[in-house]
C-alpha atoms as a PDB file:
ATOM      1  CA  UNK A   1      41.955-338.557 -11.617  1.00  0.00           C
ATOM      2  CA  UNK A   2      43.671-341.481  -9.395  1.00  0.00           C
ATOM      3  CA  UNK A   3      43.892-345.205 -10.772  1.00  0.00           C
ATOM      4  CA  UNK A   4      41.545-347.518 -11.680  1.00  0.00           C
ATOM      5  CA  UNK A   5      41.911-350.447  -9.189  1.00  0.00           C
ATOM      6  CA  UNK A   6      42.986-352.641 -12.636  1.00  0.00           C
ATOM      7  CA  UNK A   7      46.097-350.290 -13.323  1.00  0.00           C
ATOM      8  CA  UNK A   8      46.791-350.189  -9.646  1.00  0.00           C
ATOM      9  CA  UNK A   9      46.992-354.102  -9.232  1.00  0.00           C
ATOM     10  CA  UNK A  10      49.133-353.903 -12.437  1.00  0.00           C
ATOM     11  CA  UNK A  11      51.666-351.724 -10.554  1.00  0.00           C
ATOM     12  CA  UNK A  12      51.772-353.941  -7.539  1.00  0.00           C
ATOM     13  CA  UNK A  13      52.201-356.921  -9.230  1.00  0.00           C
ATOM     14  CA  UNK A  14      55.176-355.451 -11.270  1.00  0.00           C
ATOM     15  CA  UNK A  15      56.398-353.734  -7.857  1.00  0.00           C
ATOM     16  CA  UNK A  16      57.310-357.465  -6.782  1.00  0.00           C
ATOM     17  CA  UNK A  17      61.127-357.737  -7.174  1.00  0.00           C
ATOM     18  CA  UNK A  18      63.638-359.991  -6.616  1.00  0.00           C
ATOM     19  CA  UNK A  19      65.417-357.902  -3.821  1.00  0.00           C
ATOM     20  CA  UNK A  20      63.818-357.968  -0.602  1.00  0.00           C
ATOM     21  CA  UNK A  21      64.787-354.164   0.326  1.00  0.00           C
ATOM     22  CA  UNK A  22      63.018-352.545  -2.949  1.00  0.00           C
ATOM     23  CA  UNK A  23      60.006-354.609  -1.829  1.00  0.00           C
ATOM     24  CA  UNK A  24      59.863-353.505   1.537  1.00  0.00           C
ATOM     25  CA  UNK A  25      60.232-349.812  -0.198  1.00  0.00           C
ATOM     26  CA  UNK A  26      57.848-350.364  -2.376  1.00  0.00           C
ATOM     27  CA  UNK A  27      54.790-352.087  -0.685  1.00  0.00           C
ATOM     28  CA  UNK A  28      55.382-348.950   1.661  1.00  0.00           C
ATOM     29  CA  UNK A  29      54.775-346.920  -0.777  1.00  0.00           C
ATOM     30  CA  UNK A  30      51.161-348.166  -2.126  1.00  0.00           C
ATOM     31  CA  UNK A  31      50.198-348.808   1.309  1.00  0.00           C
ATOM     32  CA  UNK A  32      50.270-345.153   1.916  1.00  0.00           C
ATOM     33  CA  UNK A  33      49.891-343.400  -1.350  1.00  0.00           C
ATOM     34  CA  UNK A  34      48.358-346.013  -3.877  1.00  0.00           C
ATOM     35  CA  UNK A  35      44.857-344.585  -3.493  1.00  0.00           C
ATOM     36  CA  UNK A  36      46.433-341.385  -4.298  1.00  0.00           C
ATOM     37  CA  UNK A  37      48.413-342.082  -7.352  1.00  0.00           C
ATOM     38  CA  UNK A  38      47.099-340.723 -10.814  1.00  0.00           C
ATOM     39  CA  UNK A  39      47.515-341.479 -14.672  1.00  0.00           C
ATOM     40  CA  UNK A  40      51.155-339.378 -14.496  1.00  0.00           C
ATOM     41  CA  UNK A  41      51.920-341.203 -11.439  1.00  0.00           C
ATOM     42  CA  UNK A  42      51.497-344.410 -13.255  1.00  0.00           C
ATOM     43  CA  UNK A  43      53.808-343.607 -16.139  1.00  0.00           C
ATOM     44  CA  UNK A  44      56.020-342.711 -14.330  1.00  0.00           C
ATOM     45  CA  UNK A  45      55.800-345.322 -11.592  1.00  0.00           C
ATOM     46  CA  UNK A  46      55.622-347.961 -14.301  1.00  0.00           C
ATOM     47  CA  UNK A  47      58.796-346.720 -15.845  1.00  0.00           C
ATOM     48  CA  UNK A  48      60.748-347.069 -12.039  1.00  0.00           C
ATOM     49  CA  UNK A  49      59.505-350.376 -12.139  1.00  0.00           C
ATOM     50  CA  UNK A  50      60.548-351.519 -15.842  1.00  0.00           C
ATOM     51  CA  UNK A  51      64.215-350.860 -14.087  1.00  0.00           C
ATOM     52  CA  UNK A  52      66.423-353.864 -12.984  1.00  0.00           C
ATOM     53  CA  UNK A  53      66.556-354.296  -9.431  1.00  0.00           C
ATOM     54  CA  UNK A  54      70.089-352.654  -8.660  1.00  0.00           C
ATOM     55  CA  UNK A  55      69.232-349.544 -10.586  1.00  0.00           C
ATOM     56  CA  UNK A  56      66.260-349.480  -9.031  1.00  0.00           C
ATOM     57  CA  UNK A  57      67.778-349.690  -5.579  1.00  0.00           C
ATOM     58  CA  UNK A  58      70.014-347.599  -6.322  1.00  0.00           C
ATOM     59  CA  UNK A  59      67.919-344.511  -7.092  1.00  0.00           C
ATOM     60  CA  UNK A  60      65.407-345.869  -3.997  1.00  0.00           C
ATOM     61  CA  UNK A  61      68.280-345.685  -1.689  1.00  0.00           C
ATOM     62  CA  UNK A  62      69.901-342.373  -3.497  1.00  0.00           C
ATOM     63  CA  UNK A  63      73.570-343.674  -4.203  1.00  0.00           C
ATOM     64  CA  UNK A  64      72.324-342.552  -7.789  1.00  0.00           C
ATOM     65  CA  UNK A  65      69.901-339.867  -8.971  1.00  0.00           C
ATOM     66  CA  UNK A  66      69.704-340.734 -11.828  1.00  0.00           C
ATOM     67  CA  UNK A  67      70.285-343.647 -14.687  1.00  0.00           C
ATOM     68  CA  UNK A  68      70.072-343.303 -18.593  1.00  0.00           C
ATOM     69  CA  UNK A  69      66.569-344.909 -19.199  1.00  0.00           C
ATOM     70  CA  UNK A  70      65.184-342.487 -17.339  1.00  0.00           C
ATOM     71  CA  UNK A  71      66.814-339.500 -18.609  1.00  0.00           C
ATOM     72  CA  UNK A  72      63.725-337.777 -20.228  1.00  0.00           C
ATOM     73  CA  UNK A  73      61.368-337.702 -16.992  1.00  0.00           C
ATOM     74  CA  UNK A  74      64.106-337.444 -14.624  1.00  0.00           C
ATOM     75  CA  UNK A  75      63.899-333.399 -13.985  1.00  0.00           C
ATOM     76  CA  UNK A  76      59.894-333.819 -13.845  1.00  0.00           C
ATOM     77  CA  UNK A  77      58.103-332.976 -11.327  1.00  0.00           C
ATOM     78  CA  UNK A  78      55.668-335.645 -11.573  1.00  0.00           C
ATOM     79  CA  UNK A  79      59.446-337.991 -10.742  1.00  0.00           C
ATOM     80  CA  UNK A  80      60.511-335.974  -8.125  1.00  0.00           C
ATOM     81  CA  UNK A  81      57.309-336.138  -5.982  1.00  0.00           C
ATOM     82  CA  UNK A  82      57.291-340.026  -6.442  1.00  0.00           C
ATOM     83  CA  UNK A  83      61.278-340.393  -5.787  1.00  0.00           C
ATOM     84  CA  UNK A  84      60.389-337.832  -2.699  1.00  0.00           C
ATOM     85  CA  UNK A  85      57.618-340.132  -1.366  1.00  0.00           C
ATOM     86  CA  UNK A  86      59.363-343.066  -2.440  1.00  0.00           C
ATOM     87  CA  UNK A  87      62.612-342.623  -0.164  1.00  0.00           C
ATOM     88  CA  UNK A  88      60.502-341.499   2.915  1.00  0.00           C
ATOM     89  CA  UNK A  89      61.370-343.720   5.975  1.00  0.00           C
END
């Protein structure tokens, strides 16, 4: 089941950041796959987004793979699709 259109305005709003690059990244991303996204998408979407902005970048951009508040979902599937679609050019 995808989003509701409340949940997906929700993600957009918090996919606003305070570096340009991860918003460039980002508003990528819905534009091609928001319609798509479903309730495990969201958690885990929501989660990227609770990051600050240089972790965030940094797993966007792949100089990490990884950082310690996502640890749990990090060898998910449901993460590795998103990181996947999230770091296409």
């Amino acid at each position: 089941m995808t989003l509701s259109n409340a949940e997906l305005y929700r993600l957009k709003s918090d996919a606003r950041r305070g570096l340009l690059e991860n918003d460039l990244i980002l508003q990528r991303f819905f534009v091609r796959y928001g319609d798509q996204l479903n309730a495990e998408d969201g958690k885990v979407l929501a989660r990227l987004l609770a990051l600050d902005d240089n972790d965030l970048m940094d797993l966007l951009i792949g100089r990490r793979e990884s950082v310690e508040a996502l640890q749990d979902c990090v060898k998910t599937d449901v993460f590795e699709r998103l990181m996947s679609k999230l770091k296409e050019k």
